[in-house]
Protein backbone atom coordinates (compact mmCIF):
# COMPACT_ATOMS: atom_id res chain seq x y z
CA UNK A 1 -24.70 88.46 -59.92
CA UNK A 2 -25.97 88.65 -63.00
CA UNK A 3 -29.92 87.00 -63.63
CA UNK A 4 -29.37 84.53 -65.90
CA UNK A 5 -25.99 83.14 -63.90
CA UNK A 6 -28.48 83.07 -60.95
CA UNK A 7 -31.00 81.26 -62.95
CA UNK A 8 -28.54 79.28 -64.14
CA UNK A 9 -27.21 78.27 -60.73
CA UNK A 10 -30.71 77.79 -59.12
CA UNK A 11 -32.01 75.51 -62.29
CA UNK A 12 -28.44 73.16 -61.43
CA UNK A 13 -29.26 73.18 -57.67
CA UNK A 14 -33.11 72.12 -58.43
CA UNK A 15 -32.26 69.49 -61.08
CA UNK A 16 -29.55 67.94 -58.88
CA UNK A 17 -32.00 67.78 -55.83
CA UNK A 18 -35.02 66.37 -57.91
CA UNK A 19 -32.42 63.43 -59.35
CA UNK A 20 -31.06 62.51 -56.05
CA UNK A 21 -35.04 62.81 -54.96
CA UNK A 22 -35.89 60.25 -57.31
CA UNK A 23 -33.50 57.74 -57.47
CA UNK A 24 -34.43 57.58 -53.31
CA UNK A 25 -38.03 57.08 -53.90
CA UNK A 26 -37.57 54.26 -56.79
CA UNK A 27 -38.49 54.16 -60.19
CA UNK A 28 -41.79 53.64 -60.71
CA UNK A 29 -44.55 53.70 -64.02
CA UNK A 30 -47.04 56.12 -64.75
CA UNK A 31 -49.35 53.14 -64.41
CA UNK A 32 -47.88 52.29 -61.11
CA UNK A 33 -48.41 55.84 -59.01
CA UNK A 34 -50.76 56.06 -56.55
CA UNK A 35 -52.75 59.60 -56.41
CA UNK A 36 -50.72 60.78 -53.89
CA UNK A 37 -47.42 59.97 -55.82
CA UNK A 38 -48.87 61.66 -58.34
CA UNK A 39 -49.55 64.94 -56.26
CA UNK A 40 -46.08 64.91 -55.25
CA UNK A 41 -44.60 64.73 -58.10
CA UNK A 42 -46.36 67.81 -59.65
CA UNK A 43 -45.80 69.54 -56.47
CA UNK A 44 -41.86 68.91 -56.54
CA UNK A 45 -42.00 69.83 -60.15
CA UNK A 46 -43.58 73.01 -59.22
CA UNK A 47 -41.28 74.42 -56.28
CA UNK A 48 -38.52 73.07 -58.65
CA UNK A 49 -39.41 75.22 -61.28
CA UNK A 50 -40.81 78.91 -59.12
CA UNK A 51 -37.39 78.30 -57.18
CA UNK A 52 -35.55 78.52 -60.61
CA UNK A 53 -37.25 81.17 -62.14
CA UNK A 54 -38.62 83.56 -59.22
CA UNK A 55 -36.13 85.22 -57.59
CA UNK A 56 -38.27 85.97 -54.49
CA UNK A 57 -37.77 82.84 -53.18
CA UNK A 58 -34.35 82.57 -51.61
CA UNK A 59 -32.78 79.53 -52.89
CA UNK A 60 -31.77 77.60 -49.46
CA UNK A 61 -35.86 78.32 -49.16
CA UNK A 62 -36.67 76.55 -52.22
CA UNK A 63 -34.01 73.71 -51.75
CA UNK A 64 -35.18 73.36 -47.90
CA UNK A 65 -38.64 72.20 -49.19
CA UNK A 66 -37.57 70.29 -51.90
CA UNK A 67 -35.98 68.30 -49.45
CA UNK A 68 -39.05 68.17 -47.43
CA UNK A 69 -41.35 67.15 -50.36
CA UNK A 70 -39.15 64.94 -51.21
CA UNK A 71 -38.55 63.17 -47.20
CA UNK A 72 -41.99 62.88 -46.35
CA UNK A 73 -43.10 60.70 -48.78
CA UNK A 74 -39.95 58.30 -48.85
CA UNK A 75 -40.90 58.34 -44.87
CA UNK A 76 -44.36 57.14 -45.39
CA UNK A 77 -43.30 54.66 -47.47
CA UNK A 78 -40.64 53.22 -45.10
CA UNK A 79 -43.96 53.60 -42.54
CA UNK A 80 -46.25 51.68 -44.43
CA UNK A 81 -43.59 48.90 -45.54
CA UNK A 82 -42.55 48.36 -41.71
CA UNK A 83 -47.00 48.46 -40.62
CA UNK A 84 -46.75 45.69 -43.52
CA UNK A 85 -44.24 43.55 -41.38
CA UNK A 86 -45.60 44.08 -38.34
């Protein structure tokens, strides 16, 4: 398959991942993010974007922890929210 097709196909993948991502974890303000929002974000943004682009990273490798990235902190927050009812 030709690079840019791949590229192409990878970038969709990533950008439909990272929308369904954050429409799960809520919308939120800048002013609003904790630090550790914050270091998730750039993190996602990062895999998102070497998983496009580098084609040394198989892409169910890339997508696989975009998901986690992404599950882990909608699990904490579920955590903490159900520790607050408690």
């Amino acid at each position: 398959m030709p690079e840019l097709i791949l590229i192409l196909l990878r970038s969709i993948a990533a950008f439909l991942l990272l929308f369904l991502m954050a429409r799960m974890m809520g919308k939120k303000q800048i002013s609003q993010l904790t630090f550790f929002d914050y270091c998730v974000g750039i993190t996602i943004g990062s895999i998102a974007a070497t998983m496009s682009v580098d084609q040394n990273v198989k892409a169910l490798n890339g997508l696989m922890s975009l998901f986690v990235w992404g599950l882990f902190p909608i699990l904490l927050l579920y955590r903490n929210e159900i520790q607050c009812i408690l």
